[in-house]
C-alpha atoms as a PDB file:
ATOM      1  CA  UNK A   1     174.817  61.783  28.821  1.00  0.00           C
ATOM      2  CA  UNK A   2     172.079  59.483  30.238  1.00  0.00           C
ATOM      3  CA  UNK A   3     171.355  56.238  28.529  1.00  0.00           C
ATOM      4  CA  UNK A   4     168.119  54.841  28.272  1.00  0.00           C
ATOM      5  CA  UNK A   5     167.064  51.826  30.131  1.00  0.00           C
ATOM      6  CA  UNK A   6     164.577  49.069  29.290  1.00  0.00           C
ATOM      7  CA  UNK A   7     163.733  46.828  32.353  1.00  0.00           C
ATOM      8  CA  UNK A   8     167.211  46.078  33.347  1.00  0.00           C
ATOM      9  CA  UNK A   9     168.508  46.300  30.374  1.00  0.00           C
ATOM     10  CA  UNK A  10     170.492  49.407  28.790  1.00  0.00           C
ATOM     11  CA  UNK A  11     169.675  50.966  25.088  1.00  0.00           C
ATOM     12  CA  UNK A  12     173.318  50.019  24.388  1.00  0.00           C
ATOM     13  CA  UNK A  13     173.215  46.477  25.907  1.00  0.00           C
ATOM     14  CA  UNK A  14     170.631  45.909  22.493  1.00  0.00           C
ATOM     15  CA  UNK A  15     174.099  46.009  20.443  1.00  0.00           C
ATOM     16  CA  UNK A  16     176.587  43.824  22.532  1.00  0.00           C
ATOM     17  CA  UNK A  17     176.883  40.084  22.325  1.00  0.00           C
ATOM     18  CA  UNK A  18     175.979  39.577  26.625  1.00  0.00           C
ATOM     19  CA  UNK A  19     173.115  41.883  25.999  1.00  0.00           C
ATOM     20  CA  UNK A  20     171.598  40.248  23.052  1.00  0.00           C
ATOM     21  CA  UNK A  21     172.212  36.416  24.918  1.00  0.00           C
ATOM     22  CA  UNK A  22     170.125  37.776  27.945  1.00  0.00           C
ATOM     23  CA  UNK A  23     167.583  39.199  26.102  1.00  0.00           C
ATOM     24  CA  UNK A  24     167.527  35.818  24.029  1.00  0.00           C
ATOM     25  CA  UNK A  25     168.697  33.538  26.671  1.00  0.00           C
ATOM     26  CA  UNK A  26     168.744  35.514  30.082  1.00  0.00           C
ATOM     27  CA  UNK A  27     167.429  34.227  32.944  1.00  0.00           C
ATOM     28  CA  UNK A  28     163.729  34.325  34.077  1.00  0.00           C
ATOM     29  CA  UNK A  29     162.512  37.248  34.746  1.00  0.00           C
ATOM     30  CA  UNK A  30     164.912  39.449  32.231  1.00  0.00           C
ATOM     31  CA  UNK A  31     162.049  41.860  30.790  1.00  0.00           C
ATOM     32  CA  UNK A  32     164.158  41.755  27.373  1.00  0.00           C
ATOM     33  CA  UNK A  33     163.645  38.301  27.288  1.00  0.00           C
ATOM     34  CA  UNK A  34     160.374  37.659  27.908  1.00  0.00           C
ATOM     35  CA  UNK A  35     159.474  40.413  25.286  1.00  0.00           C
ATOM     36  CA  UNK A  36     161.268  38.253  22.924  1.00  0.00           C
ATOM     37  CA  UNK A  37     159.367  35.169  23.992  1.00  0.00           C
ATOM     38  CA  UNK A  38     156.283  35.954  23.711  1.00  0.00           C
ATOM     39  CA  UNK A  39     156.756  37.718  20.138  1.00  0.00           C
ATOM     40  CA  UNK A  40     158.500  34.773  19.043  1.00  0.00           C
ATOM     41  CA  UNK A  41     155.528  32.536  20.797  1.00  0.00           C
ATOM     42  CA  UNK A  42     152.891  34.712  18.618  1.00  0.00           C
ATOM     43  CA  UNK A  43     154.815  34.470  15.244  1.00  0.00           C
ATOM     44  CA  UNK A  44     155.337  30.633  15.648  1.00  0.00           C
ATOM     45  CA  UNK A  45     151.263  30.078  16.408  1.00  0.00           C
ATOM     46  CA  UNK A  46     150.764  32.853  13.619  1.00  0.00           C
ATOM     47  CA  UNK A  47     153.079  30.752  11.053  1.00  0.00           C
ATOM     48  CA  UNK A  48     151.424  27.144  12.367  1.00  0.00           C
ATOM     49  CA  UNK A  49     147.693  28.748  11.822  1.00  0.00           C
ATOM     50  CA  UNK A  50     148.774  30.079   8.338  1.00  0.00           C
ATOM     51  CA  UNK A  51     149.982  26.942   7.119  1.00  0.00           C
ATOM     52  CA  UNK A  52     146.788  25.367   8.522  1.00  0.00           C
ATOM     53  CA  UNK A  53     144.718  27.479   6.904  1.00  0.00           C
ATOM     54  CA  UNK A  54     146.486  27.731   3.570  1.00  0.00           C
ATOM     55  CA  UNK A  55     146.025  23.746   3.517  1.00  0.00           C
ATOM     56  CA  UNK A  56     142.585  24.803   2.010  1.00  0.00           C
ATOM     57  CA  UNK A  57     142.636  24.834  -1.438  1.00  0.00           C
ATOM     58  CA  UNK A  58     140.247  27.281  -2.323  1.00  0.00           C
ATOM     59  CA  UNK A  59     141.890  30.143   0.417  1.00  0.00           C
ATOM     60  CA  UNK A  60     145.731  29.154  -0.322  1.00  0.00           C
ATOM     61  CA  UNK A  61     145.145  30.467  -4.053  1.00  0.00           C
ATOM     62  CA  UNK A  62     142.688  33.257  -2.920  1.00  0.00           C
ATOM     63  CA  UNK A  63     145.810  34.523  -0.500  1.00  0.00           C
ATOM     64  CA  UNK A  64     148.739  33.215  -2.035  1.00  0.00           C
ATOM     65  CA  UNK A  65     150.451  36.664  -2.555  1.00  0.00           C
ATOM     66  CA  UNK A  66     149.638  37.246   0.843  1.00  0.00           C
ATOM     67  CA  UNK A  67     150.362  33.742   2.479  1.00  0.00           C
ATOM     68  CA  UNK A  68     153.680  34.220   0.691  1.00  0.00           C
ATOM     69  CA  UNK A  69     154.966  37.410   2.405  1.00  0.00           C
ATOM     70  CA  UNK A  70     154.196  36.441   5.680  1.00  0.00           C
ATOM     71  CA  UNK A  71     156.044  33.332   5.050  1.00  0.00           C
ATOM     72  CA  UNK A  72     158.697  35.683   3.819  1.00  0.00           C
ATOM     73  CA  UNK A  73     159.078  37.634   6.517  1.00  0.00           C
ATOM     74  CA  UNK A  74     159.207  35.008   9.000  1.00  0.00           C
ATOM     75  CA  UNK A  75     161.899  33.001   7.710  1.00  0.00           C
ATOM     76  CA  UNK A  76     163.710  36.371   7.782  1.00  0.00           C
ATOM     77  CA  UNK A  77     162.811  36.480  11.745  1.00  0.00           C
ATOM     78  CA  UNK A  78     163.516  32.886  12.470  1.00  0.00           C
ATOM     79  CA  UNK A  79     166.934  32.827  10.218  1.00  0.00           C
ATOM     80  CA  UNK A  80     168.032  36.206  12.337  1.00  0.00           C
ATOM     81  CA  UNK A  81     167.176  34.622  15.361  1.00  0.00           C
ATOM     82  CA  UNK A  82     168.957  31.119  14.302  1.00  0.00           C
ATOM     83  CA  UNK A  83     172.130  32.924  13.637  1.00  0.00           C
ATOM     84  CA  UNK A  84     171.852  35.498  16.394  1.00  0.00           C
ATOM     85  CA  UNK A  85     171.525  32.493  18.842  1.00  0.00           C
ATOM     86  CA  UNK A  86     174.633  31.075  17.648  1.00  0.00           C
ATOM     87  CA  UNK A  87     176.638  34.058  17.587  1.00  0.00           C
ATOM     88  CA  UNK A  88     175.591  34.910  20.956  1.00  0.00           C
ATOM     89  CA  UNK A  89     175.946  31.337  22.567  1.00  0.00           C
ATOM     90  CA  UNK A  90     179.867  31.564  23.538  1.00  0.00           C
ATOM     91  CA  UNK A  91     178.200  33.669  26.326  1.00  0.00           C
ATOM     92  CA  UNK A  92     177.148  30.409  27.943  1.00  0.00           C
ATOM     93  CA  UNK A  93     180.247  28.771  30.077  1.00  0.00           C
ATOM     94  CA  UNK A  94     178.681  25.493  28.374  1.00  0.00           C
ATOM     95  CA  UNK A  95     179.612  26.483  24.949  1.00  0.00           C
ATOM     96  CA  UNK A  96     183.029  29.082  25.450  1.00  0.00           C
ATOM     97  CA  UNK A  97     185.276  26.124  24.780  1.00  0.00           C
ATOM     98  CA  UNK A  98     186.688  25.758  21.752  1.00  0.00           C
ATOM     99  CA  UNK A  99     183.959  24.041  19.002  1.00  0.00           C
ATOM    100  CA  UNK A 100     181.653  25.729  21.169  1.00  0.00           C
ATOM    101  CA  UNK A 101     178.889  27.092  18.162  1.00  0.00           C
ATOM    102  CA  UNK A 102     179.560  23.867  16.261  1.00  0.00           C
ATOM    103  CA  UNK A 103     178.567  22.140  19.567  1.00  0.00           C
ATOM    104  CA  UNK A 104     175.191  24.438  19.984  1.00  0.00           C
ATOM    105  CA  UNK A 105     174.552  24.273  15.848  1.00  0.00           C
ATOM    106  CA  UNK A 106     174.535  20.443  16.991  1.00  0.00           C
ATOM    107  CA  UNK A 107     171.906  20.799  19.810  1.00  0.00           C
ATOM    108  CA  UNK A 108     168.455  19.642  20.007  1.00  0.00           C
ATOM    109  CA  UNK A 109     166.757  23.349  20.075  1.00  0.00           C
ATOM    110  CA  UNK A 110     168.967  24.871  17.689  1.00  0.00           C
ATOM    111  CA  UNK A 111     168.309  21.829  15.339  1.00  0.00           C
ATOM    112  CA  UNK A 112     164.790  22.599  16.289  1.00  0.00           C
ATOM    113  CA  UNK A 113     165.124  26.035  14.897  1.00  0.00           C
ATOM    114  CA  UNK A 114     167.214  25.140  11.817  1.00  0.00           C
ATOM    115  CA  UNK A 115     164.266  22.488  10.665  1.00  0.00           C
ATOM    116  CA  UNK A 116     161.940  25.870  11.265  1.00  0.00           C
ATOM    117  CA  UNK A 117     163.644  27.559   8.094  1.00  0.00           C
ATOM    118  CA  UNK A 118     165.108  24.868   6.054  1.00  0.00           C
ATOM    119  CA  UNK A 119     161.990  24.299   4.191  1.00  0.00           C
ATOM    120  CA  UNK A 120     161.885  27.276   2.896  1.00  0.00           C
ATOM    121  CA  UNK A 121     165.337  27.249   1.253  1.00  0.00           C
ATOM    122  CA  UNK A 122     165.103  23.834   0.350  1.00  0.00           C
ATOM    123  CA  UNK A 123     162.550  25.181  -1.365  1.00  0.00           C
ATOM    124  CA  UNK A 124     163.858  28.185  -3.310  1.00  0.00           C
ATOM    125  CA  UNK A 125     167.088  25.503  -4.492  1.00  0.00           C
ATOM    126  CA  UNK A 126     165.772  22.459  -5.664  1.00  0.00           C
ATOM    127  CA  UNK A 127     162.413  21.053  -6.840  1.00  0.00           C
ATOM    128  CA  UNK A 128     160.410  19.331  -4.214  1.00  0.00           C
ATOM    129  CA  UNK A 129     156.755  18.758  -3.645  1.00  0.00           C
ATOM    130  CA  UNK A 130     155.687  22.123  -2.452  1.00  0.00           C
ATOM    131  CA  UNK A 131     152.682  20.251  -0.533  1.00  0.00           C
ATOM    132  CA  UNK A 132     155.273  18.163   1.594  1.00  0.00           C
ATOM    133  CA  UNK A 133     157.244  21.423   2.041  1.00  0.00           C
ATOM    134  CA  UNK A 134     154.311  22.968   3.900  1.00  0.00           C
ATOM    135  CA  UNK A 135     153.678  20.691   6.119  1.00  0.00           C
ATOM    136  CA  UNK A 136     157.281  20.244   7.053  1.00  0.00           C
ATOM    137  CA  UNK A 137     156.334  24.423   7.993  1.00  0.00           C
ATOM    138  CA  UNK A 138     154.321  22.474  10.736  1.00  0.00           C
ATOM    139  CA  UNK A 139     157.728  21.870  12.986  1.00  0.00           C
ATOM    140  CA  UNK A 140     157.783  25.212  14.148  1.00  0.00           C
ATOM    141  CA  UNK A 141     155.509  24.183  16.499  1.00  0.00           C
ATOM    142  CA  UNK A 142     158.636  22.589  18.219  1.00  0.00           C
ATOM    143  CA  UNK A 143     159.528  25.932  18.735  1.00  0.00           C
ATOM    144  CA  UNK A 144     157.183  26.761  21.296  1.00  0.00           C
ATOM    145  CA  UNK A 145     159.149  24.914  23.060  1.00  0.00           C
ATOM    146  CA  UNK A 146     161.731  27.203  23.814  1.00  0.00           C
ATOM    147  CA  UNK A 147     159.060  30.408  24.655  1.00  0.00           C
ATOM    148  CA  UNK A 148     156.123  27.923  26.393  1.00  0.00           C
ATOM    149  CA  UNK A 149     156.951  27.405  30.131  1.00  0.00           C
ATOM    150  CA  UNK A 150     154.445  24.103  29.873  1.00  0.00           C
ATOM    151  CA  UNK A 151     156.714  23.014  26.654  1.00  0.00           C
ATOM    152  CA  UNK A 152     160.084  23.582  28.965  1.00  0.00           C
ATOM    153  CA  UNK A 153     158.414  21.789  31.766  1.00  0.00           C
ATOM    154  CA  UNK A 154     157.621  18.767  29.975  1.00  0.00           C
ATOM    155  CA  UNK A 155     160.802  18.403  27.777  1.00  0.00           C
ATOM    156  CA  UNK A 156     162.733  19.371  31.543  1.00  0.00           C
ATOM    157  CA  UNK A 157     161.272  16.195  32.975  1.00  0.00           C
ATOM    158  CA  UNK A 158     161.626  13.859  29.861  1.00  0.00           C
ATOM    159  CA  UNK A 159     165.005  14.648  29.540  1.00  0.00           C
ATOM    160  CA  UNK A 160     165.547  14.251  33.885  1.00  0.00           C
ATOM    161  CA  UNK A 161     163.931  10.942  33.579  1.00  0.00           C
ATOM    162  CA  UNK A 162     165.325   9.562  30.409  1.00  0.00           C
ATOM    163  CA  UNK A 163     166.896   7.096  31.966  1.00  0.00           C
ATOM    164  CA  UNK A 164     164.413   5.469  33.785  1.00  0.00           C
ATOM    165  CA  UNK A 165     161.519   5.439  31.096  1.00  0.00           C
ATOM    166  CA  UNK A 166     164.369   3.784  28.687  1.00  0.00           C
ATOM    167  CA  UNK A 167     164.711   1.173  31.216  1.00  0.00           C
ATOM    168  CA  UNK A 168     160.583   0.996  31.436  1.00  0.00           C
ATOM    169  CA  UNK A 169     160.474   0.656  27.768  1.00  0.00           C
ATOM    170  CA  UNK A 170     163.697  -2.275  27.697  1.00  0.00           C
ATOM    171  CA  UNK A 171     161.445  -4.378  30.056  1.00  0.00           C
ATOM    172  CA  UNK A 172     158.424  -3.781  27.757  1.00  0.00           C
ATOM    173  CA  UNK A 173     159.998  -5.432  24.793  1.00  0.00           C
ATOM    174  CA  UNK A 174     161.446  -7.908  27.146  1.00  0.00           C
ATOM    175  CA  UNK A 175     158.054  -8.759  27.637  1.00  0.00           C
ATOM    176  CA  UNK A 176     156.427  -7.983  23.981  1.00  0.00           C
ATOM    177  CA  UNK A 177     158.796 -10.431  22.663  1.00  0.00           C
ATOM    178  CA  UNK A 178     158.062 -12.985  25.478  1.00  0.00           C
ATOM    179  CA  UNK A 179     154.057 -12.761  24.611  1.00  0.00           C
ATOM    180  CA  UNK A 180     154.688 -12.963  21.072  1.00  0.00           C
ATOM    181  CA  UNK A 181     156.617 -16.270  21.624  1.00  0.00           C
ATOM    182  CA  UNK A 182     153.919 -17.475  24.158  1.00  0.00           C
ATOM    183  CA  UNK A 183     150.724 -16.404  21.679  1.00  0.00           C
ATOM    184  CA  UNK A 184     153.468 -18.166  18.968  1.00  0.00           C
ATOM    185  CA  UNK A 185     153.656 -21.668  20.489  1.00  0.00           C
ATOM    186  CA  UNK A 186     149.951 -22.160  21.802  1.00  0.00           C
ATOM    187  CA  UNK A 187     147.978 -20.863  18.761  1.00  0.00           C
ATOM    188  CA  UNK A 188     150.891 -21.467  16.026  1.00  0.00           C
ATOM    189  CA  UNK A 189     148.277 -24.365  14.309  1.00  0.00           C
ATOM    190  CA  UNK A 190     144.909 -22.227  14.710  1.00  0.00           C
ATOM    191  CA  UNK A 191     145.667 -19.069  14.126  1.00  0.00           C
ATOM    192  CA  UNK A 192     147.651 -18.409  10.917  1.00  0.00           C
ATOM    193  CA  UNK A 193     148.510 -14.525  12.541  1.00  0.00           C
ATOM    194  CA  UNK A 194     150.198 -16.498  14.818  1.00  0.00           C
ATOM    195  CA  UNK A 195     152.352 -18.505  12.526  1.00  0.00           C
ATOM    196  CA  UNK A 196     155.980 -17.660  13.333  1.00  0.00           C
ATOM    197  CA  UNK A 197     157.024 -15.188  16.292  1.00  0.00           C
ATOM    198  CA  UNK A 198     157.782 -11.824  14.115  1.00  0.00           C
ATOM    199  CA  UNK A 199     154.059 -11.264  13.032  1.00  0.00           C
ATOM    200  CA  UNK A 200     152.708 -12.182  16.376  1.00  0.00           C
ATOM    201  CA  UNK A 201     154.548  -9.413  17.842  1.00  0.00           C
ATOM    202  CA  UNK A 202     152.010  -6.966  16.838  1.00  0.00           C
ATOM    203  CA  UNK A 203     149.181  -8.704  18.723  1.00  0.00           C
ATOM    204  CA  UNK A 204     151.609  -8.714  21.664  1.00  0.00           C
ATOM    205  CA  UNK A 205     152.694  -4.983  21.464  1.00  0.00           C
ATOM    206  CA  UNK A 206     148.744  -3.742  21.049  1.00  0.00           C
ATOM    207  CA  UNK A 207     147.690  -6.428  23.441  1.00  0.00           C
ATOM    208  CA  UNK A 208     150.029  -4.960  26.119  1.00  0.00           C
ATOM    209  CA  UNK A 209     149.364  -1.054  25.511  1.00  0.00           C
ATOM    210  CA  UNK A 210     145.786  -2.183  25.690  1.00  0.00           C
ATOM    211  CA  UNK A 211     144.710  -0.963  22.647  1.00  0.00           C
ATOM    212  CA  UNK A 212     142.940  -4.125  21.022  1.00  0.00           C
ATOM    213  CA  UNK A 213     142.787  -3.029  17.712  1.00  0.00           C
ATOM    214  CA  UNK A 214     140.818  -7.088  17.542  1.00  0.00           C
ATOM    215  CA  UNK A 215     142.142  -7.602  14.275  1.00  0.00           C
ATOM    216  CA  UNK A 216     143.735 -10.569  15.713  1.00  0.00           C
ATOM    217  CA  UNK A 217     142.768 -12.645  18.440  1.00  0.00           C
ATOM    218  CA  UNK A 218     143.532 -15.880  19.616  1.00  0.00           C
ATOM    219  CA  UNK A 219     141.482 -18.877  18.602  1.00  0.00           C
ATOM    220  CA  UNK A 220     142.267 -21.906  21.452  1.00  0.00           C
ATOM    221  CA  UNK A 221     140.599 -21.757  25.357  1.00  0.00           C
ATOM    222  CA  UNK A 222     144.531 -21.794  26.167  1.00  0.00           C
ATOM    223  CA  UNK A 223     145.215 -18.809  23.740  1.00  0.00           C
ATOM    224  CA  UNK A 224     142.099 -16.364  25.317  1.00  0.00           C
ATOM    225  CA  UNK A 225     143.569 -17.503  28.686  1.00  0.00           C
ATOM    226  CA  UNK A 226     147.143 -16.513  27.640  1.00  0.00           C
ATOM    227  CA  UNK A 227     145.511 -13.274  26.274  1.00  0.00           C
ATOM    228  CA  UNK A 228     143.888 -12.515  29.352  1.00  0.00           C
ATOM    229  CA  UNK A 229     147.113 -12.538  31.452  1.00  0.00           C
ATOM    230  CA  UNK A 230     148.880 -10.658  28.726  1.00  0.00           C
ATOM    231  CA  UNK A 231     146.021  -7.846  28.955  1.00  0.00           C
ATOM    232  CA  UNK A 232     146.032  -7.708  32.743  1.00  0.00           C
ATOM    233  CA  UNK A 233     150.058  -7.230  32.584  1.00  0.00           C
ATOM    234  CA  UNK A 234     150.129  -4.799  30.226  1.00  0.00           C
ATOM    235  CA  UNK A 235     147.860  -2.172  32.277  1.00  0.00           C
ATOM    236  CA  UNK A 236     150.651  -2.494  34.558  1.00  0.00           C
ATOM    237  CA  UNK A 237     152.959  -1.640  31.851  1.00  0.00           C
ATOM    238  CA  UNK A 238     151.816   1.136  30.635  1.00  0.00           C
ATOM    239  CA  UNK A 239     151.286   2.688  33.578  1.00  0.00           C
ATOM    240  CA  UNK A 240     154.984   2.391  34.599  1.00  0.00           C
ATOM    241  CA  UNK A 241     156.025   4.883  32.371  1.00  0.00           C
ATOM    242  CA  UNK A 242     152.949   7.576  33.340  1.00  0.00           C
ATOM    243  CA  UNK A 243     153.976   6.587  36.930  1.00  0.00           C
ATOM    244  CA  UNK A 244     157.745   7.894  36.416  1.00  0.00           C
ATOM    245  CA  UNK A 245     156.928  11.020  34.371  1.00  0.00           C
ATOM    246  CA  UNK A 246     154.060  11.704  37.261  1.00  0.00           C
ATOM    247  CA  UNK A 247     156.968  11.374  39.445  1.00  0.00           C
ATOM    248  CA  UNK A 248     159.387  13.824  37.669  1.00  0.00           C
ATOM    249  CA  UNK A 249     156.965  16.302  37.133  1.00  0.00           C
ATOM    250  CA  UNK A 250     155.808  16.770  40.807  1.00  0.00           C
ATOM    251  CA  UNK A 251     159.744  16.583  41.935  1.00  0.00           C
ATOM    252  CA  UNK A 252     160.708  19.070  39.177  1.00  0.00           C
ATOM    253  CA  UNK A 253     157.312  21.449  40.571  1.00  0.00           C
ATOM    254  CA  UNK A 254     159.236  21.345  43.749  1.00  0.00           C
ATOM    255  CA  UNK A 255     162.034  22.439  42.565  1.00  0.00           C
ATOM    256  CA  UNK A 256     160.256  25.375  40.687  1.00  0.00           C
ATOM    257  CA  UNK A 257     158.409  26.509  43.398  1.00  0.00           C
ATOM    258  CA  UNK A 258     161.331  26.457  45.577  1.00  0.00           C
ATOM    259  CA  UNK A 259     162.924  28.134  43.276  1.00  0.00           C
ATOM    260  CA  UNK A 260     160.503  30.930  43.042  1.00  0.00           C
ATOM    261  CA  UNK A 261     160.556  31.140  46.624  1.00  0.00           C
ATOM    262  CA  UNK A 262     164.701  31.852  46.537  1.00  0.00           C
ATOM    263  CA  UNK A 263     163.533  35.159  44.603  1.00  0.00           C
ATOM    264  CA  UNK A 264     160.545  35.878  47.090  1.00  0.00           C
ATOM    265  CA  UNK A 265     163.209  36.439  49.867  1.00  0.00           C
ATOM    266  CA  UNK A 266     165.590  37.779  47.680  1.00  0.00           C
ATOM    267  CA  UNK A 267     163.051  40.685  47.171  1.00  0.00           C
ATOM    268  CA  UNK A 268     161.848  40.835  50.563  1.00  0.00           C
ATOM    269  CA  UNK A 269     165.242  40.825  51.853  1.00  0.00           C
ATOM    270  CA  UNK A 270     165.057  44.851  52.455  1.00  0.00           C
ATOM    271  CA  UNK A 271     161.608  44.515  54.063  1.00  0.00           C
ATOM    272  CA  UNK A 272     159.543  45.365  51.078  1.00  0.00           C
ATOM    273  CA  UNK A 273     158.854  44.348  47.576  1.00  0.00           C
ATOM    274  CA  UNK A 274     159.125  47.580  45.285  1.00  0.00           C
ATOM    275  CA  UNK A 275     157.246  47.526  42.412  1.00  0.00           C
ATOM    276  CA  UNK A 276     159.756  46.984  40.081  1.00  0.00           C
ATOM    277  CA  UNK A 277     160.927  43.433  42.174  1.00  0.00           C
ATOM    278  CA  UNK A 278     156.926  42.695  41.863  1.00  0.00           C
ATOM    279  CA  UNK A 279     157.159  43.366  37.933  1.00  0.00           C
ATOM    280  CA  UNK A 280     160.141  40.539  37.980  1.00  0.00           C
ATOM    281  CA  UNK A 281     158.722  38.372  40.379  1.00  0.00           C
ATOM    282  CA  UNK A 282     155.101  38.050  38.649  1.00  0.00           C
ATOM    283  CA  UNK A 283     157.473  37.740  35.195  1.00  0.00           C
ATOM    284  CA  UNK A 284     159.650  35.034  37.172  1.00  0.00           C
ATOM    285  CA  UNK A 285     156.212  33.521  38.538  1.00  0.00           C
ATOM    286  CA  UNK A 286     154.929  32.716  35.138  1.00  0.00           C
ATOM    287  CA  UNK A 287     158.108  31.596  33.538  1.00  0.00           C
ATOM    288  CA  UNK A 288     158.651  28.952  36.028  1.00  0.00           C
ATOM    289  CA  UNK A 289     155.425  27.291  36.064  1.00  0.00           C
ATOM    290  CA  UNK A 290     154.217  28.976  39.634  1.00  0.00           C
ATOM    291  CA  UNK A 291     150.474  29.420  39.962  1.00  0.00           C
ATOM    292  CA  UNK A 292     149.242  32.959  41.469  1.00  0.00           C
ATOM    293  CA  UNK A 293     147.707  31.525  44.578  1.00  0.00           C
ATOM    294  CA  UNK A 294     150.977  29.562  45.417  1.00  0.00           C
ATOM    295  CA  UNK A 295     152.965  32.634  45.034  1.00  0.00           C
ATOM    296  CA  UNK A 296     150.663  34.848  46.801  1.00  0.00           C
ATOM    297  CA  UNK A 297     150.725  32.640  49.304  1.00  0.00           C
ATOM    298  CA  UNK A 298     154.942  32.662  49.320  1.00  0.00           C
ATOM    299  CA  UNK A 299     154.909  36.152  49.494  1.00  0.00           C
ATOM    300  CA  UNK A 300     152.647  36.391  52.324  1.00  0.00           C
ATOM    301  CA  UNK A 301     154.765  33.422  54.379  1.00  0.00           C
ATOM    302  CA  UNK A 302     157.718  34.916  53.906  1.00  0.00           C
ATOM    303  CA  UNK A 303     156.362  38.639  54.780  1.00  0.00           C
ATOM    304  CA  UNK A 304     154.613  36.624  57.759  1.00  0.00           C
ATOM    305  CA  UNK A 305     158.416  35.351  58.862  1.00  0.00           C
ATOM    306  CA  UNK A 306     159.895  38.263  58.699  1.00  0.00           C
ATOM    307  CA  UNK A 307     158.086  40.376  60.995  1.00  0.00           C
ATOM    308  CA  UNK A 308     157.838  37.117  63.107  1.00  0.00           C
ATOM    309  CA  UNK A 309     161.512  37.431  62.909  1.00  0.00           C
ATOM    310  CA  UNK A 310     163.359  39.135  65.906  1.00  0.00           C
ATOM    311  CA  UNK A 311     165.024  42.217  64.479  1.00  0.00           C
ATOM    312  CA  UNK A 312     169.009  41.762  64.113  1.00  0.00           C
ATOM    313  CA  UNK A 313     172.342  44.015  64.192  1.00  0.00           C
ATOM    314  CA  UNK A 314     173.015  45.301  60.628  1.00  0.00           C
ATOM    315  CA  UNK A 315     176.766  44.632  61.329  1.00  0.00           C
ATOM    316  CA  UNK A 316     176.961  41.022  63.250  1.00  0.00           C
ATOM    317  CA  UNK A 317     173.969  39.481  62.045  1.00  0.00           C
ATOM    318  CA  UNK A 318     173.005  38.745  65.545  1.00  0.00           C
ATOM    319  CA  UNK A 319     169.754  39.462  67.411  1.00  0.00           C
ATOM    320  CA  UNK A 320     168.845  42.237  69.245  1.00  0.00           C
ATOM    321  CA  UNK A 321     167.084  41.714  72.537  1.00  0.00           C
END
């Protein structure tokens, strides 16, 4: 008896704890996954426009039968998918130890997903402003972040450079606090903003990020002169953390598109990309962040080296002449 296949995926892999983790976590390119991303992409947007929408007064009570089934349903969806994800998670050799669901229940995404449907419940069990309860509907959004490719990029080189833009931020209150005492002991008898260190601390932070609200500036020639400086610094400043992320996202592009270029030979390796390797590859493309032109252009190089490539003996590996 044949079984059915979906991508690479069996019809009985749908009821087995490794199928259900690739489909849900599987590795780019698993057509079961990305199926699963981009319905769980549409319901998130879907849920986030609804609750947008139902903000207006005279449409929520118009549609409130309606706005309340959807909303239904989709905590049903996200609370299967919650506890599906942990079930399924002892797959990962990150989370097979003992504690291991405890220690993914305790993880930012699947905290992320919990705060998606504990609204709702909070809800249905105890009394609570049901206008605060729909915009707290509003952090699904953070979901996208699990199903977006942009989202995964971004939170990939935040977390890579963590370190570094901590130690950006340590030296900017190094120097906030510095300003503030500066500001503090020149204008302390002019300007009464300026009349112990703590409140001057929030001209020095929006002085620095260059904001300027003006709703306090300095009074002496001193003080503007002081300001100045503390201005001119804090362009520097702010740029020091753009300059770092700028930094991880081109090294973590890199990566990606070297990456992509791993499964570009891996495909080519028999000569020829099939059409089922150019289904995975163009799924792989867009998961990882690679634009079509780049891997057009992969393809093409590697094709390019390969027929460049003197031919070689199947069982040595080494050219033959």
């Amino acid at each position: 008896m044949t079984r059915k296949t979906f991508g690479n995926m069996t019809q009985s892999d749908f009821f087995t704890r490794p199928g259900l983790y690739r489909m849900l976590e599987g590795t780019p390119g698993h057509l079961g996954r990305r199926a699963v991303r981009i319905f769980l992409a549409i319901l998130i947007l879907t849920n986030v426009i609804a609750v947008v929408v139902e903000s207006v007064e005279s449409v929520g009570v118009a549609h409130k039968t309606a706005f309340l089934a959807f909303e239904i349903v989709s905590v049903v969806i996200f609370s299967f998918e919650y506890l599906l994800r942990i079930w399924v998670c002892v797959e990962n050799p990150r989370y097979a130890r003992p504690w291991g669901r405890l220690r993914f229940a305790l993880s930012p995404m699947a905290l992320v997903d919990l705060l998606a449907i504990l609204p709702f419940y909070l809800g249905a069990l105890i009394s609570v402003d049901t206008r605060m309860l729909r915009s707290l509907r509003l952090l699904r959004i953070f979901k996208l972040s699990r199903h977006s490719s942009s989202m995964d990029l971004l939170l990939t080189v935040i977390r890579q450079e963590t370190a570094s833009v901590l130690s950006a931020m340590f030296i900017m209150v190094i120097v906030i606090v510095l300003a503030a005492s500066g500001i503090y002991m020149i204008e302390r008898e002019e300007q009464p903003a300026f009349d112990n260190i703590p409140k001057a601390m929030w001209w020095a932070a929006v002085t620095l990020t260059t904001v300027g609200y003006g709703d306090v500036v300095p009074q002496t020639v001193f003080g503007k002169i002081f300001g100045l400086v503390i201005t001119v610094a804090g362009v520097g400043m702010v740029a020091l953390p753009a300059g770092i992320l700028a930094s991880g996202f081109s090294a973590e592009f890199q990566r990606r598109r070297e990456e992509f270029r791993v499964q570009v030979k891996g495909a080519l390796a028999d000569g020829d990309v099939t059409v089922v390797e150019e289904v995975q590859l163009e799924m792989q493309r867009d998961e990882l962040g690679v634009t079509k032109e780049e891997a057009t252009l992969m393809i093409r190089t590697e094709q390019a080296d390969i027929a460049g490539s003197p031919a070689k003996c199947p069982h040595c590996g080494k050219a033959l002449r």
